[in-house]
C-alpha atoms as a PDB file:
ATOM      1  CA  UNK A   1       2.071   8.939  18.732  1.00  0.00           C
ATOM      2  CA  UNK A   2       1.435   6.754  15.563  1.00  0.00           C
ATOM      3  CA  UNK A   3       2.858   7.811  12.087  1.00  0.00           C
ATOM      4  CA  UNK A   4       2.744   6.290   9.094  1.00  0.00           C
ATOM      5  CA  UNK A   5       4.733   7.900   6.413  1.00  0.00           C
ATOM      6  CA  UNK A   6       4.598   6.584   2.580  1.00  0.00           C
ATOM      7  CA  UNK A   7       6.592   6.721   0.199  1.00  0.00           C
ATOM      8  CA  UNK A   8       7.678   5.311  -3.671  1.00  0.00           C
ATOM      9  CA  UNK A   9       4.823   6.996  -5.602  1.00  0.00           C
ATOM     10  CA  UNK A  10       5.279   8.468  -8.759  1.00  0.00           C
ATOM     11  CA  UNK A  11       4.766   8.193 -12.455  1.00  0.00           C
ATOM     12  CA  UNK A  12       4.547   5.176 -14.057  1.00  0.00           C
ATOM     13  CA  UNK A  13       3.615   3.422 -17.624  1.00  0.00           C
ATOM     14  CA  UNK A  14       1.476   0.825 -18.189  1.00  0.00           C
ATOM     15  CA  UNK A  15       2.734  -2.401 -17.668  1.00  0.00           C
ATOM     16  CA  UNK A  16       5.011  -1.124 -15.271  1.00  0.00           C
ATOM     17  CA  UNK A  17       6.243  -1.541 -11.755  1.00  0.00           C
ATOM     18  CA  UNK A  18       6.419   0.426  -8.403  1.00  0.00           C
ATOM     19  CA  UNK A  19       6.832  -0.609  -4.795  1.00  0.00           C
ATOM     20  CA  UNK A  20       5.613   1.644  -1.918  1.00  0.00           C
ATOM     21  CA  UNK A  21       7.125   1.690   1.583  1.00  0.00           C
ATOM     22  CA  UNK A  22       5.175   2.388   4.722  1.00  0.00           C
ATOM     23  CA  UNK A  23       7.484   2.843   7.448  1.00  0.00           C
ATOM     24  CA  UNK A  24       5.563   2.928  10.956  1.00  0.00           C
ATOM     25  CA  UNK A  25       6.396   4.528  14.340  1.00  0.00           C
ATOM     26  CA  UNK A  26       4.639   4.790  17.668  1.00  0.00           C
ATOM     27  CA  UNK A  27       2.937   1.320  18.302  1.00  0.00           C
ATOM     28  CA  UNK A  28       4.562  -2.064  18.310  1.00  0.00           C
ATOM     29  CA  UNK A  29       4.755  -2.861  14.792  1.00  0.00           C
ATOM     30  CA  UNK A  30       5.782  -6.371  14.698  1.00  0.00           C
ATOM     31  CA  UNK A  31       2.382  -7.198  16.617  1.00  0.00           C
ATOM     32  CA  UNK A  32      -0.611  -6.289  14.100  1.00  0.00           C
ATOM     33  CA  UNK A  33      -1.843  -6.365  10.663  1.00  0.00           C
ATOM     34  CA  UNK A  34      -0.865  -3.946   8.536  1.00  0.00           C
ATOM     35  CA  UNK A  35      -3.100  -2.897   5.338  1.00  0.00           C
ATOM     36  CA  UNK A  36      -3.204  -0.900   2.100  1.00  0.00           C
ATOM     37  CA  UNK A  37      -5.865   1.339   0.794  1.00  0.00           C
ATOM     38  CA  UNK A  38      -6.039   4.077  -2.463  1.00  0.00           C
ATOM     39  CA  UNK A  39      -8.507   6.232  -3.455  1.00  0.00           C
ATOM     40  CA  UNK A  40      -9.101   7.419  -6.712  1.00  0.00           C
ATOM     41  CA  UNK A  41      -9.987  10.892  -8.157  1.00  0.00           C
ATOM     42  CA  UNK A  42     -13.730  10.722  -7.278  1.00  0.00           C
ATOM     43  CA  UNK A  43     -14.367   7.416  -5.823  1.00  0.00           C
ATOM     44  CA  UNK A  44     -14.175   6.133  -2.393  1.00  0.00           C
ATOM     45  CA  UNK A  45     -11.561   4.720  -0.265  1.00  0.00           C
ATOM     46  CA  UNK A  46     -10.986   1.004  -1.600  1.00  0.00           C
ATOM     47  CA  UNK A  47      -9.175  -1.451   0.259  1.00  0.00           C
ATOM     48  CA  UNK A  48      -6.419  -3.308  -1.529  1.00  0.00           C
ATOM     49  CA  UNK A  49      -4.219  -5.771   0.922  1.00  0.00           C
ATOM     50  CA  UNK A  50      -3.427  -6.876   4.300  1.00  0.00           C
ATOM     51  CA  UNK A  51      -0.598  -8.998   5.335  1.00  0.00           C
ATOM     52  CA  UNK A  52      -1.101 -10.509   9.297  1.00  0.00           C
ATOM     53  CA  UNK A  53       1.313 -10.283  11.720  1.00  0.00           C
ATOM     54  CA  UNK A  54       2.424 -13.823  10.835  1.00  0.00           C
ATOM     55  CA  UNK A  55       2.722 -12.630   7.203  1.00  0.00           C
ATOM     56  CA  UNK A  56      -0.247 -14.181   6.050  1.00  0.00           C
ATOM     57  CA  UNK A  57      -2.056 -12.014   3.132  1.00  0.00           C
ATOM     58  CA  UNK A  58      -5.118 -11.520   1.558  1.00  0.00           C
ATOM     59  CA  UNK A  59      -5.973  -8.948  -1.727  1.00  0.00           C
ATOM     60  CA  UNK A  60      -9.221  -7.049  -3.264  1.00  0.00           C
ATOM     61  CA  UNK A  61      -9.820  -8.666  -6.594  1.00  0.00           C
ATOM     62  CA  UNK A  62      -8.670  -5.959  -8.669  1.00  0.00           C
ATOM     63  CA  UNK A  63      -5.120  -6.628  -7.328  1.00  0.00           C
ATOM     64  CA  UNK A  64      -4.615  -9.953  -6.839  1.00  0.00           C
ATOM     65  CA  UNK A  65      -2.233 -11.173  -9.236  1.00  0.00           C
ATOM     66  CA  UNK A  66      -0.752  -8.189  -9.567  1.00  0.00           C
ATOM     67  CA  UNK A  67       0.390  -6.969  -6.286  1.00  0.00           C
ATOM     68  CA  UNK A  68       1.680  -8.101  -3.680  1.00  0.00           C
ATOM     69  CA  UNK A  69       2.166  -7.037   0.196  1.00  0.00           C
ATOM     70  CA  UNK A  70       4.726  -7.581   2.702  1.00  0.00           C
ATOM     71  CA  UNK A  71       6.640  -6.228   5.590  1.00  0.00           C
ATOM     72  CA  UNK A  72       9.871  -6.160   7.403  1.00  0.00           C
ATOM     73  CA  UNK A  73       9.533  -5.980  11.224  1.00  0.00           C
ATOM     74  CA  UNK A  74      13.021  -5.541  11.617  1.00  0.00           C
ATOM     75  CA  UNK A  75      12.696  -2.005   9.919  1.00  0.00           C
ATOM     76  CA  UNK A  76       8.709  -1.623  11.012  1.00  0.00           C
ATOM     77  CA  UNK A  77       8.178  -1.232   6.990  1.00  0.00           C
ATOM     78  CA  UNK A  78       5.667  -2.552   4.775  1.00  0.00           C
ATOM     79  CA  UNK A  79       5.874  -2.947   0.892  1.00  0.00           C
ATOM     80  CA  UNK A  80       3.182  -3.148  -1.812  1.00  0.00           C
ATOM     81  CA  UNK A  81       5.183  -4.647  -4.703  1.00  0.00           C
ATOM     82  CA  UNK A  82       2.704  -3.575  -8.003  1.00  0.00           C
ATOM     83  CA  UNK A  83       2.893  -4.875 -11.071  1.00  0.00           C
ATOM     84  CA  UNK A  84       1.515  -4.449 -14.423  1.00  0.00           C
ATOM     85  CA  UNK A  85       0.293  -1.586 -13.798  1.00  0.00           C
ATOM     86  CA  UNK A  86      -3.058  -0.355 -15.622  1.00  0.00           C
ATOM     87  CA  UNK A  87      -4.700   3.437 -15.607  1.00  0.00           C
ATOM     88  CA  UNK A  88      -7.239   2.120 -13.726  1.00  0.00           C
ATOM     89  CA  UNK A  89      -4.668   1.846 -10.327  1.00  0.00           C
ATOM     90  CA  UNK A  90      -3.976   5.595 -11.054  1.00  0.00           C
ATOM     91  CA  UNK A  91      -4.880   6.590  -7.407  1.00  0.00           C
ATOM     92  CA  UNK A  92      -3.408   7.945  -3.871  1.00  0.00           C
ATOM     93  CA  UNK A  93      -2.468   5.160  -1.910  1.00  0.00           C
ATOM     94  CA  UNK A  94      -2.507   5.418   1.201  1.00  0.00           C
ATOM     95  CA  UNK A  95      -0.818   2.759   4.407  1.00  0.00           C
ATOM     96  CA  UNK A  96      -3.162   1.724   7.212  1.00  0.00           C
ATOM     97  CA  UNK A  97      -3.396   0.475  10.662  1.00  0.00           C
ATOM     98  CA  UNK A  98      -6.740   0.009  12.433  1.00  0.00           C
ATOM     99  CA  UNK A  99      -7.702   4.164  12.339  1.00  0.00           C
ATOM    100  CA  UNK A 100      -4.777   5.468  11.395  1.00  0.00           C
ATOM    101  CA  UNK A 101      -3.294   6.591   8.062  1.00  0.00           C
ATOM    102  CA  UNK A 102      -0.406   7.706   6.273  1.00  0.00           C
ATOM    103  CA  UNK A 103      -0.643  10.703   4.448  1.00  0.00           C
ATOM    104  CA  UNK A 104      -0.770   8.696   1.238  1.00  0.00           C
ATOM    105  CA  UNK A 105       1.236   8.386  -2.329  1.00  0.00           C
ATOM    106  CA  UNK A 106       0.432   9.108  -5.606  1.00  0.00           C
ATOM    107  CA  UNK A 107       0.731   6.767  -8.120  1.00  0.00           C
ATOM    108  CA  UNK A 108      -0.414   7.656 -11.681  1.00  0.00           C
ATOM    109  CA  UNK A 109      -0.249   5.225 -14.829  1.00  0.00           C
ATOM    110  CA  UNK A 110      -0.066   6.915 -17.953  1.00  0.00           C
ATOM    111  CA  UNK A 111       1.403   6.716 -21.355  1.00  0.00           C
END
């Protein structure tokens, strides 16, 4: 059985840093692409990253820049380092692979 689980949301400033972990179970990890999505209050499901199996990575617009992705097979974990933060990333974030999904994070930037 797959399961992602999430986890490093919170509260957070603008300007400011986070770095969710999506530790995975139940499929062989090390072999696939792994991706990030969030969803905002009201809007749909945007994707944000994907790092290959080979580490190779690729970003939505909005991000690039500011975030970055990456994983650990040793510990079947992916990361999404974000930085400078902005209201506008206020969302639930949630870890992805092919139709499965975590139950997502919370992140909200505020002052």
């Amino acid at each position: 059985q797959v399961q992602l689980v999430e986890s490093g949301g919170g509260l957070v400033q603008p300007g400011g840093s986070l770095r969710l972990s999506c530790t995975a179970s139940g499929f062989g990890f090390s072999l696939y692409a792994m991706s990030w999505y969030r969803q905002a209050p009201g809007k749909e499901r945007e994707y944000i990253a994907r790092i290959s199996s080979g580490g190779s990575t690729n970003y939505a617009d909005s991000v690039k820049g500011r975030f970055t992705i990456s994983r650990d097979n040793a510990k079947n974990t992916v990361y999404l380092q974000m930085n400078s933060l902005k209201p506008e990333d206020t969302a639930v974030y949630y870890c992805n692979w092919f139709n499965s999904w975590g139950q997502g994070t919370l992140i909200t930037v505020s002052s």
